[in-house]
N, C-alpha and C. Protein backbone atom coordinates (compact mmCIF):
# COMPACT_ATOMS: atom_id res chain seq x y z
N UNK A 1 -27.64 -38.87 15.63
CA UNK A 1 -27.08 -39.85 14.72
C UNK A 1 -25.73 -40.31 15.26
N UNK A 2 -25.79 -41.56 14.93
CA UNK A 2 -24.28 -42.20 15.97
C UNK A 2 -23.57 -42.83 14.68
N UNK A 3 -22.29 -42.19 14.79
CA UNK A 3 -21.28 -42.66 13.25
C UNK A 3 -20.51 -44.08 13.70
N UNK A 4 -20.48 -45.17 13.05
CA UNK A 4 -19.84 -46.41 13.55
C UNK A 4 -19.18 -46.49 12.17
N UNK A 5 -17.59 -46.92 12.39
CA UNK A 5 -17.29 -47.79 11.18
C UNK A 5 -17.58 -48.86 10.87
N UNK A 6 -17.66 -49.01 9.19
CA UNK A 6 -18.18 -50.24 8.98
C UNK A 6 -16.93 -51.30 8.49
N UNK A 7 -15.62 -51.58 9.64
CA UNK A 7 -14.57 -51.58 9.17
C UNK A 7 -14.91 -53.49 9.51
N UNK A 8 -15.69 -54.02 9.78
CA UNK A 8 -16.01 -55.39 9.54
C UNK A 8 -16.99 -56.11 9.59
N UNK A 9 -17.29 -57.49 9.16
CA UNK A 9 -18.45 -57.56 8.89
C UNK A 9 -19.66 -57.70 9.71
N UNK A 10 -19.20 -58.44 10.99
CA UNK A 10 -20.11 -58.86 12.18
C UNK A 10 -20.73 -56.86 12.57
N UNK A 11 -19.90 -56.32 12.69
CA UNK A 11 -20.94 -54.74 13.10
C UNK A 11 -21.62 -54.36 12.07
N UNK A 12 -21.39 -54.17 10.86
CA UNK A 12 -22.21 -53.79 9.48
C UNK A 12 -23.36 -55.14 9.78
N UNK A 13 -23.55 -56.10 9.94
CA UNK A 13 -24.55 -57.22 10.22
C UNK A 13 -25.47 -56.91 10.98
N UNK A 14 -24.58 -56.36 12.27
CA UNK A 14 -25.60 -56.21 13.70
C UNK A 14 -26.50 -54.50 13.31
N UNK A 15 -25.40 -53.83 13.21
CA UNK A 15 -26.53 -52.36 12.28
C UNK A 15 -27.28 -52.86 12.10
N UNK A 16 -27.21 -53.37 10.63
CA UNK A 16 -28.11 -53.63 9.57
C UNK A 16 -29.33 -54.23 10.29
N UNK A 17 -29.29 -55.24 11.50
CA UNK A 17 -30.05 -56.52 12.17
C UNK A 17 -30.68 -55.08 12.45
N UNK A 18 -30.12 -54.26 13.31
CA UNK A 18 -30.93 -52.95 14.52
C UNK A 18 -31.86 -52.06 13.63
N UNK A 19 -31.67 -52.31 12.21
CA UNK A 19 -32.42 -51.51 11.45
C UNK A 19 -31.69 -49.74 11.18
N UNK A 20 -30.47 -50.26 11.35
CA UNK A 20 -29.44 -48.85 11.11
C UNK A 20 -29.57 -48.68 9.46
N UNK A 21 -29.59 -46.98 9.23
CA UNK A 21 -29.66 -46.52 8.11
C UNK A 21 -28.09 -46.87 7.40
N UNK A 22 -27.45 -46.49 6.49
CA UNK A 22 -26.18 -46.31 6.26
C UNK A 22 -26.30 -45.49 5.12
N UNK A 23 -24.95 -44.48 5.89
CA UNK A 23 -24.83 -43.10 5.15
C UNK A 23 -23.07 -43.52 4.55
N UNK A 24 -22.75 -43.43 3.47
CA UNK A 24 -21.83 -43.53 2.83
C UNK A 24 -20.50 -42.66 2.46
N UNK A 25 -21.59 -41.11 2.84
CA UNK A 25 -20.98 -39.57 2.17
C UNK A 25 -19.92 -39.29 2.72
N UNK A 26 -19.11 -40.03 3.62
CA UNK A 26 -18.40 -39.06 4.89
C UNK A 26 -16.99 -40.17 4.36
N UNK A 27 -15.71 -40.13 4.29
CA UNK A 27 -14.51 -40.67 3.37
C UNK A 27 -14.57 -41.96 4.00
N UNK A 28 -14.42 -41.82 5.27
CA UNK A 28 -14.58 -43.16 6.98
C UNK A 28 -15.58 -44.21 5.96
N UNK A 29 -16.99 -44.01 5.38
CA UNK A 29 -17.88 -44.89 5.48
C UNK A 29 -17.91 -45.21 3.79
N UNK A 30 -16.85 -44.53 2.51
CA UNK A 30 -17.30 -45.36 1.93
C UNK A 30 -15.92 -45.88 1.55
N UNK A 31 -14.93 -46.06 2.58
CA UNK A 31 -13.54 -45.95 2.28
C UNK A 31 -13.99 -47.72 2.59
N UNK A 32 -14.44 -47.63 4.28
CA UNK A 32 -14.51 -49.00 4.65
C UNK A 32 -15.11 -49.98 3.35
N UNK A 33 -15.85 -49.83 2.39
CA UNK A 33 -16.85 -50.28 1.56
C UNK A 33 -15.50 -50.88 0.83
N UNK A 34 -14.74 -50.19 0.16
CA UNK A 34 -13.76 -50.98 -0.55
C UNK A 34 -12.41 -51.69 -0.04
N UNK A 35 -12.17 -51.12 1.07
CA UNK A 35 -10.73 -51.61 1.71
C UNK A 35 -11.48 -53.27 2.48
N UNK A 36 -12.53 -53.46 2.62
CA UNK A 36 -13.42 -54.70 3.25
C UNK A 36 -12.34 -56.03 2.50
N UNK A 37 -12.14 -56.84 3.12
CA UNK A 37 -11.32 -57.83 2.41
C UNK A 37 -12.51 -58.40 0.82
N UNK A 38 -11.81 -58.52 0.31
CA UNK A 38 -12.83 -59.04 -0.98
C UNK A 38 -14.14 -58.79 -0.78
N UNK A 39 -14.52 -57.06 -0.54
CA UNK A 39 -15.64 -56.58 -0.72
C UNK A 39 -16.85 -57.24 0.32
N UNK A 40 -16.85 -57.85 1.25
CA UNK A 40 -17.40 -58.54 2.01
C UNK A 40 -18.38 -57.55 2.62
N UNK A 41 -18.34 -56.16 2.71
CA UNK A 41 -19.09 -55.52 3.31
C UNK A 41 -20.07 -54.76 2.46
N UNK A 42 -18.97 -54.31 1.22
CA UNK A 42 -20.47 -54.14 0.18
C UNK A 42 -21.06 -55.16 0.07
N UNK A 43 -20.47 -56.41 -0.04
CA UNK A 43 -21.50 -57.56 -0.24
C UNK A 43 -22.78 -57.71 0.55
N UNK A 44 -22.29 -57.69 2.12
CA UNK A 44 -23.29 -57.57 2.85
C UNK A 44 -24.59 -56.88 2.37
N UNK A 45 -24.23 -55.18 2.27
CA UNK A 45 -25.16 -54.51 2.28
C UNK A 45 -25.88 -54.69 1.02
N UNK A 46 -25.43 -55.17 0.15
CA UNK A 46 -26.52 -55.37 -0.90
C UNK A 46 -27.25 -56.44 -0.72
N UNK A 47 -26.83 -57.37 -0.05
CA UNK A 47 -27.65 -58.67 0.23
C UNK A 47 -29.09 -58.46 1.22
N UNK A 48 -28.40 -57.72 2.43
CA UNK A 48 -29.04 -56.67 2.92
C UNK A 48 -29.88 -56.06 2.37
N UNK A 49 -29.89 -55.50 1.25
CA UNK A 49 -30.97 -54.58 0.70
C UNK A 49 -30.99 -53.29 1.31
N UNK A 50 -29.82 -52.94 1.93
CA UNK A 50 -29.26 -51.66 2.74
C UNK A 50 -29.62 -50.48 1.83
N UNK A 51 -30.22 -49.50 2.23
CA UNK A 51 -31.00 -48.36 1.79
C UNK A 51 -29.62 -47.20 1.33
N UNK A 52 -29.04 -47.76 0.14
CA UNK A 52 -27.95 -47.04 -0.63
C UNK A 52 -28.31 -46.18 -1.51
N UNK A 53 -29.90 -45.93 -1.58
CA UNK A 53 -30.04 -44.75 -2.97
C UNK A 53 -29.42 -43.43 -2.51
N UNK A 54 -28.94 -43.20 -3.77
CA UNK A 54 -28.44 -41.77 -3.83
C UNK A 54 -27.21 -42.07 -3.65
N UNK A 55 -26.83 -42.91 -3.71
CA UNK A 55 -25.33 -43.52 -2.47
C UNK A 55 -24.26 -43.98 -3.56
N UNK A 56 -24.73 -44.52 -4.55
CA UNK A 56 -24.15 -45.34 -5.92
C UNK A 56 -22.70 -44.52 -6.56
N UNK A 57 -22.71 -43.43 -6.56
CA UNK A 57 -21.27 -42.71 -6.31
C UNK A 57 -20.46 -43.21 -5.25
N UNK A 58 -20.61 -42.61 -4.24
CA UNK A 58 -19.74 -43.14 -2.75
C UNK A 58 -19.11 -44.25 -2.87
N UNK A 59 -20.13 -45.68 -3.60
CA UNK A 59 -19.63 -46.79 -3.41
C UNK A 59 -19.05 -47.15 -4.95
N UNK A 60 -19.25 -46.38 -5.96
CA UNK A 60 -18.26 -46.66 -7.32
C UNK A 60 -16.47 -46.03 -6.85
N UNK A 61 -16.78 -45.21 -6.38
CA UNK A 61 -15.34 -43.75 -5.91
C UNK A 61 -14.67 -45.16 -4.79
N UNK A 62 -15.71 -45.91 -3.95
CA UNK A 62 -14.49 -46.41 -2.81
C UNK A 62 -14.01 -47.75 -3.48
N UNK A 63 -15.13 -48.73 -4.49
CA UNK A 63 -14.51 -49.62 -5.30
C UNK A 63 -13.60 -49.03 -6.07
N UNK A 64 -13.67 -48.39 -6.73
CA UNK A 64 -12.87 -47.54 -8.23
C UNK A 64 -11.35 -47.66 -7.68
N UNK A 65 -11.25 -46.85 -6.34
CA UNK A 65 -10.36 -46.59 -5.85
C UNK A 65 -9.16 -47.79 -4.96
N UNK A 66 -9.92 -48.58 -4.65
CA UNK A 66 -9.43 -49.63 -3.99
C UNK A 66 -9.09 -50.88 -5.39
N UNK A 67 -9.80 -50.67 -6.52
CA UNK A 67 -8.87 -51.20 -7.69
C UNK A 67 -7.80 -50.76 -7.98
N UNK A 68 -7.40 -49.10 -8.53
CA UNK A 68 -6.82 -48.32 -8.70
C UNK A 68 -5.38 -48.82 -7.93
N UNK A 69 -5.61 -48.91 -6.04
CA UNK A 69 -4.59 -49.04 -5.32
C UNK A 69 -3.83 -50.11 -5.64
N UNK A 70 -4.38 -51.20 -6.04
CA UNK A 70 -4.28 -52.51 -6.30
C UNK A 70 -3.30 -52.43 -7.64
N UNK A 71 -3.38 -51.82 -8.72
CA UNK A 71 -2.57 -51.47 -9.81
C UNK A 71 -1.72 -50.93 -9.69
N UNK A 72 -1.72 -49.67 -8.68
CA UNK A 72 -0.64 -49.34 -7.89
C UNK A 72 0.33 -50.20 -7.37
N UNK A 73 -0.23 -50.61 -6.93
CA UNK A 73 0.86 -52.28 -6.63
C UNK A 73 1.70 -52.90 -6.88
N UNK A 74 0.71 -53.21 -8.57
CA UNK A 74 1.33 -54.08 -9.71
C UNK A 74 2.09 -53.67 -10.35
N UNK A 75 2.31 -52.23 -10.78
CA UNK A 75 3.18 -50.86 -11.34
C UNK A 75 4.35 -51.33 -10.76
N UNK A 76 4.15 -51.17 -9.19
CA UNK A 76 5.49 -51.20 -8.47
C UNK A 76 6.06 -52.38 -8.39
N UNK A 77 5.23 -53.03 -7.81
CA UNK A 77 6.38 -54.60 -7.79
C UNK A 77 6.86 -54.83 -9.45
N UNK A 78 6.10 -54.69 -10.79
CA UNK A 78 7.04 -54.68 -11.42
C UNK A 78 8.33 -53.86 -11.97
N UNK A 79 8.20 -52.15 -11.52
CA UNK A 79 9.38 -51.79 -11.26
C UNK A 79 10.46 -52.39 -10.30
N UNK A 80 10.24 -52.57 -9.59
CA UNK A 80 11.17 -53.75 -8.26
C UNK A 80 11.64 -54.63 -8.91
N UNK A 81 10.99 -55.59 -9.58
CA UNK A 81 11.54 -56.48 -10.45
C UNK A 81 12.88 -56.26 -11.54
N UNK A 82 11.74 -55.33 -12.28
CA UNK A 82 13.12 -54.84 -13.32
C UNK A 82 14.39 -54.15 -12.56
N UNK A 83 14.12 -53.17 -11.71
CA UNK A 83 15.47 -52.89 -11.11
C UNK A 83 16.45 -54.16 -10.22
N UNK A 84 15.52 -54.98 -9.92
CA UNK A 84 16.58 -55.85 -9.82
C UNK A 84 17.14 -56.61 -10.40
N UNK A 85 16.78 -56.30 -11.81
CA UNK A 85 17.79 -57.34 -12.67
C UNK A 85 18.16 -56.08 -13.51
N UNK A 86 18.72 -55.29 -13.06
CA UNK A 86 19.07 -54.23 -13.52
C UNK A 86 18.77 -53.98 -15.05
N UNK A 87 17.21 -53.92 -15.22
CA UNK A 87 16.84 -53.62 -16.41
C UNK A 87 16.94 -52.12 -16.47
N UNK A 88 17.27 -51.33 -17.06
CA UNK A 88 16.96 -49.93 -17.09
C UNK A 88 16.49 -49.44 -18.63
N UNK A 89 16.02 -50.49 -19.48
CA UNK A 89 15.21 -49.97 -20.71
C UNK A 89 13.93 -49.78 -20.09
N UNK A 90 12.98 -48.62 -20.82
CA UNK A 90 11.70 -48.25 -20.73
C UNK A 90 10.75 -49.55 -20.60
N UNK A 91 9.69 -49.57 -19.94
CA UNK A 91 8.92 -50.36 -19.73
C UNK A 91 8.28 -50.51 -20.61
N UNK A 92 8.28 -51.52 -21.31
CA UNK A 92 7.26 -51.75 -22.71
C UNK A 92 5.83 -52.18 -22.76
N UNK A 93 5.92 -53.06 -21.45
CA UNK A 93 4.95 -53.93 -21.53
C UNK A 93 3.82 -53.67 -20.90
N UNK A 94 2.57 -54.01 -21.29
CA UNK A 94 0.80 -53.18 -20.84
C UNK A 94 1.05 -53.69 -19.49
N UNK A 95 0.31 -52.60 -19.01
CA UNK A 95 0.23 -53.11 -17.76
C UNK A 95 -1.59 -52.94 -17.65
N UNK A 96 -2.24 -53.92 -16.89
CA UNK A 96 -3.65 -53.63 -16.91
C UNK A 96 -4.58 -54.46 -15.38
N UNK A 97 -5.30 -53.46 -15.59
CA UNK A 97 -6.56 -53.82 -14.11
C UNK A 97 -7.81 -53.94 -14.27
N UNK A 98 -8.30 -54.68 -14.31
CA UNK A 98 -9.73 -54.69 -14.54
C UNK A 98 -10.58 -54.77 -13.31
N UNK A 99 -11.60 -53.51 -13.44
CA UNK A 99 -12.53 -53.58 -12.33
C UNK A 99 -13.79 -53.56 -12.32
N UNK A 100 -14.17 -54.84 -11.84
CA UNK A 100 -15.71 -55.11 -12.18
C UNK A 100 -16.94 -53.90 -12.41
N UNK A 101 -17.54 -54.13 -12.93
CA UNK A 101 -18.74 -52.97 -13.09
C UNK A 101 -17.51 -51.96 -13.45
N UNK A 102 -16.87 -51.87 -13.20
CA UNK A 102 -16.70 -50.16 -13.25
C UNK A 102 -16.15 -49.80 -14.84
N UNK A 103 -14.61 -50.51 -15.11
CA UNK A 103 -14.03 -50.48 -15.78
C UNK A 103 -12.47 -51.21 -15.81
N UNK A 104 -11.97 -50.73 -16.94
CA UNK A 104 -10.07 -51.04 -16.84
C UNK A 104 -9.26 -50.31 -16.98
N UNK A 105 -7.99 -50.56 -16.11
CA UNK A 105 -7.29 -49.39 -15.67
C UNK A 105 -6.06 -49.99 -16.61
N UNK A 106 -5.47 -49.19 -17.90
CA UNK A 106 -4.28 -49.71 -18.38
C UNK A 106 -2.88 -48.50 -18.37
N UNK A 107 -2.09 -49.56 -18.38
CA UNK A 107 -0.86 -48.39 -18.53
C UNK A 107 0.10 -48.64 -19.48
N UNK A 108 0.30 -48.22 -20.79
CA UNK A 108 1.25 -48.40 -21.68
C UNK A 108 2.21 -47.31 -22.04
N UNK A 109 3.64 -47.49 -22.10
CA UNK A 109 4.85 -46.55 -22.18
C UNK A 109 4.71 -45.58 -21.51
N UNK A 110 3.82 -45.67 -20.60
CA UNK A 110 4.12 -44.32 -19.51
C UNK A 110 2.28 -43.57 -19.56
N UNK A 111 2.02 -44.35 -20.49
CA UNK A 111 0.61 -43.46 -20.68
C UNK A 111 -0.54 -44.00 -20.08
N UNK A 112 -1.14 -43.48 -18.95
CA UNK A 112 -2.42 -44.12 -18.48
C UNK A 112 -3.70 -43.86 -19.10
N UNK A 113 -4.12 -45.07 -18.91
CA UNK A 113 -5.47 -44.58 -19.44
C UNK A 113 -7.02 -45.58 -18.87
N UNK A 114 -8.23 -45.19 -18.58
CA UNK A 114 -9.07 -45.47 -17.75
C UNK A 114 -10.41 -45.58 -18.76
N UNK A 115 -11.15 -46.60 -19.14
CA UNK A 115 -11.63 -47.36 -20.12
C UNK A 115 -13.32 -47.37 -19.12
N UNK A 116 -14.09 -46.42 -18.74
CA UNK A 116 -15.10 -47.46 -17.85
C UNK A 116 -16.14 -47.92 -18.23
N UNK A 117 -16.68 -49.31 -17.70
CA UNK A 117 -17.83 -50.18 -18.00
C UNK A 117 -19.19 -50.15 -18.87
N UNK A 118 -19.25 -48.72 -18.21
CA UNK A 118 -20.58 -48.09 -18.31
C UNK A 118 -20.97 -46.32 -17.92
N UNK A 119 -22.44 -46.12 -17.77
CA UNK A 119 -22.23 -44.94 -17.08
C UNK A 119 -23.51 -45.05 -15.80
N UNK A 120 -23.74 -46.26 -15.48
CA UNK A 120 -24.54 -47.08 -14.30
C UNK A 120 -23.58 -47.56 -13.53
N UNK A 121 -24.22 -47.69 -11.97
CA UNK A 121 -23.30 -48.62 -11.02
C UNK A 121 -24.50 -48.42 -9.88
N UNK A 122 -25.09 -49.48 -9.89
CA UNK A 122 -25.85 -50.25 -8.75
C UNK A 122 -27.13 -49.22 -9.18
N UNK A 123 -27.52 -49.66 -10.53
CA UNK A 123 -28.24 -49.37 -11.04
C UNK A 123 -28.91 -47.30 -11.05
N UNK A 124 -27.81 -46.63 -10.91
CA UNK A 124 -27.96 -45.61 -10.63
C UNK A 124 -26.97 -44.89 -11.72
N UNK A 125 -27.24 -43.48 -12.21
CA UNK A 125 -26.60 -43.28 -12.83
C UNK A 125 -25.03 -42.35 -12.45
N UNK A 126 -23.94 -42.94 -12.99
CA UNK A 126 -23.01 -42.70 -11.93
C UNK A 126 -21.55 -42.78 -13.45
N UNK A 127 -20.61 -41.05 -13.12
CA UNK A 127 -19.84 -40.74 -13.97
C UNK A 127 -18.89 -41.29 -12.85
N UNK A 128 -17.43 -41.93 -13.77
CA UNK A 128 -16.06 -41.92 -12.65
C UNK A 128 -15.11 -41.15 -13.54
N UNK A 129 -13.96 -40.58 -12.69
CA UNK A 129 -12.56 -40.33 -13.27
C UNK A 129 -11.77 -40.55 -12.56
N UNK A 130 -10.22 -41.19 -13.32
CA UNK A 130 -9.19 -41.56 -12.31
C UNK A 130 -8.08 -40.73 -13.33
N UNK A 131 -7.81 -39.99 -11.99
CA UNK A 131 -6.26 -38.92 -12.82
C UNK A 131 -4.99 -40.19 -12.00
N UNK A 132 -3.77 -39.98 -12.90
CA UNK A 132 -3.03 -40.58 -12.25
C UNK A 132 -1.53 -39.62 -12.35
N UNK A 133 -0.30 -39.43 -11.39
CA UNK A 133 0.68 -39.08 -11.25
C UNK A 133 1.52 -39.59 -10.80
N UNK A 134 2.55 -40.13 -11.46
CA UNK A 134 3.43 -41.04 -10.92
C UNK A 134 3.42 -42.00 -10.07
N UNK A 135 2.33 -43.30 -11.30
CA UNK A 135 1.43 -43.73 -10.77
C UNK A 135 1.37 -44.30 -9.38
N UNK A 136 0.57 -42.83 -9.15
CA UNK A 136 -0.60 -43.09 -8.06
C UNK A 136 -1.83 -42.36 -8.59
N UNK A 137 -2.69 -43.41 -7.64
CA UNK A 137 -4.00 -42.78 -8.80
C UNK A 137 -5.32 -42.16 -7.76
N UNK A 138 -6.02 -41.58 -8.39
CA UNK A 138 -7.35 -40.58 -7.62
C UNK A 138 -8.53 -40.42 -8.17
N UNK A 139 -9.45 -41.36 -7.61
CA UNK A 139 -10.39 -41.55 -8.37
C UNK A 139 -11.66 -40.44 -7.44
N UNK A 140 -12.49 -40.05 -8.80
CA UNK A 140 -13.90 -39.08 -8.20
C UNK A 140 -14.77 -39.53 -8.86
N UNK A 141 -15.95 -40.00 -7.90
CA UNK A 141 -17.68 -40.22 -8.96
C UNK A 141 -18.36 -39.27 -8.55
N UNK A 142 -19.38 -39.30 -9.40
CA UNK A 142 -20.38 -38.27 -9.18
C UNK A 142 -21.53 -38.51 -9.70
């Protein structure tokens, strides 16, 4: 078995063309799945019809997670903000992420909390959790 990243789209294409399996389980292959610019590579493989059973975790945990980062983000640049206008009252205001299929990621007065979609994802049955710590967040499916 020969491990390739699927870190863009023209090689995930040509696989897929060669009749390559794709294994998801390993952090490398389902990390690429969500860091893909606007999902372009999951896209692929579902268009593909890429042989993902059993797989529907891997690829909720690398979307989940690559939302998650994304809120991470938004957390911060609006702390940045307020410290530069030297706000130093508590943050009042919701902060929120919404992630397709999966769920929404909100954060109010300090309290996170993770809302999800369903308990399906790519038609498989599939649990998520996202713990968060000063927000940064860690998402696990199963």
């Amino acid at each position: 078995m020969l491990a390739v990243k699927m870190n863009n789209k023209a090689n995930v294409e040509a696989l897929l063309e060669a009749g390559a399996s794709v294994n998801l389980s390993n952090k490398a292959g389902y990390t690429a799945i969500g860091y893909s610019r606007a999902g372009e590579v999951r896209q692929l493989l579902l268009a593909q019809h890429a042989e993902l059973k059993g797989q529907a975790a891997h690829m909720a945990q690398s979307e989940l997670q690559f939302c998650a980062n994304a809120f991470a983000d938004k957390l911060a640049y609006s702390d940045i903000a307020r410290a530069v206008n030297n706000d130093t009252r508590p943050d009042i205001m919701r902060h929120q992420q919404s992630c397709p299929e999966l769920g929404e990621l909100t954060m109010l007065l300090g309290e996170f909390k993770f809302n999800p979609a369903g308990s399906t994802y790519l038609g498989e049955p599939v649990t998520c959790k996202v713990s968060e710590y000063r927000k940064a967040f860690e998402v696990t499916c199963r």
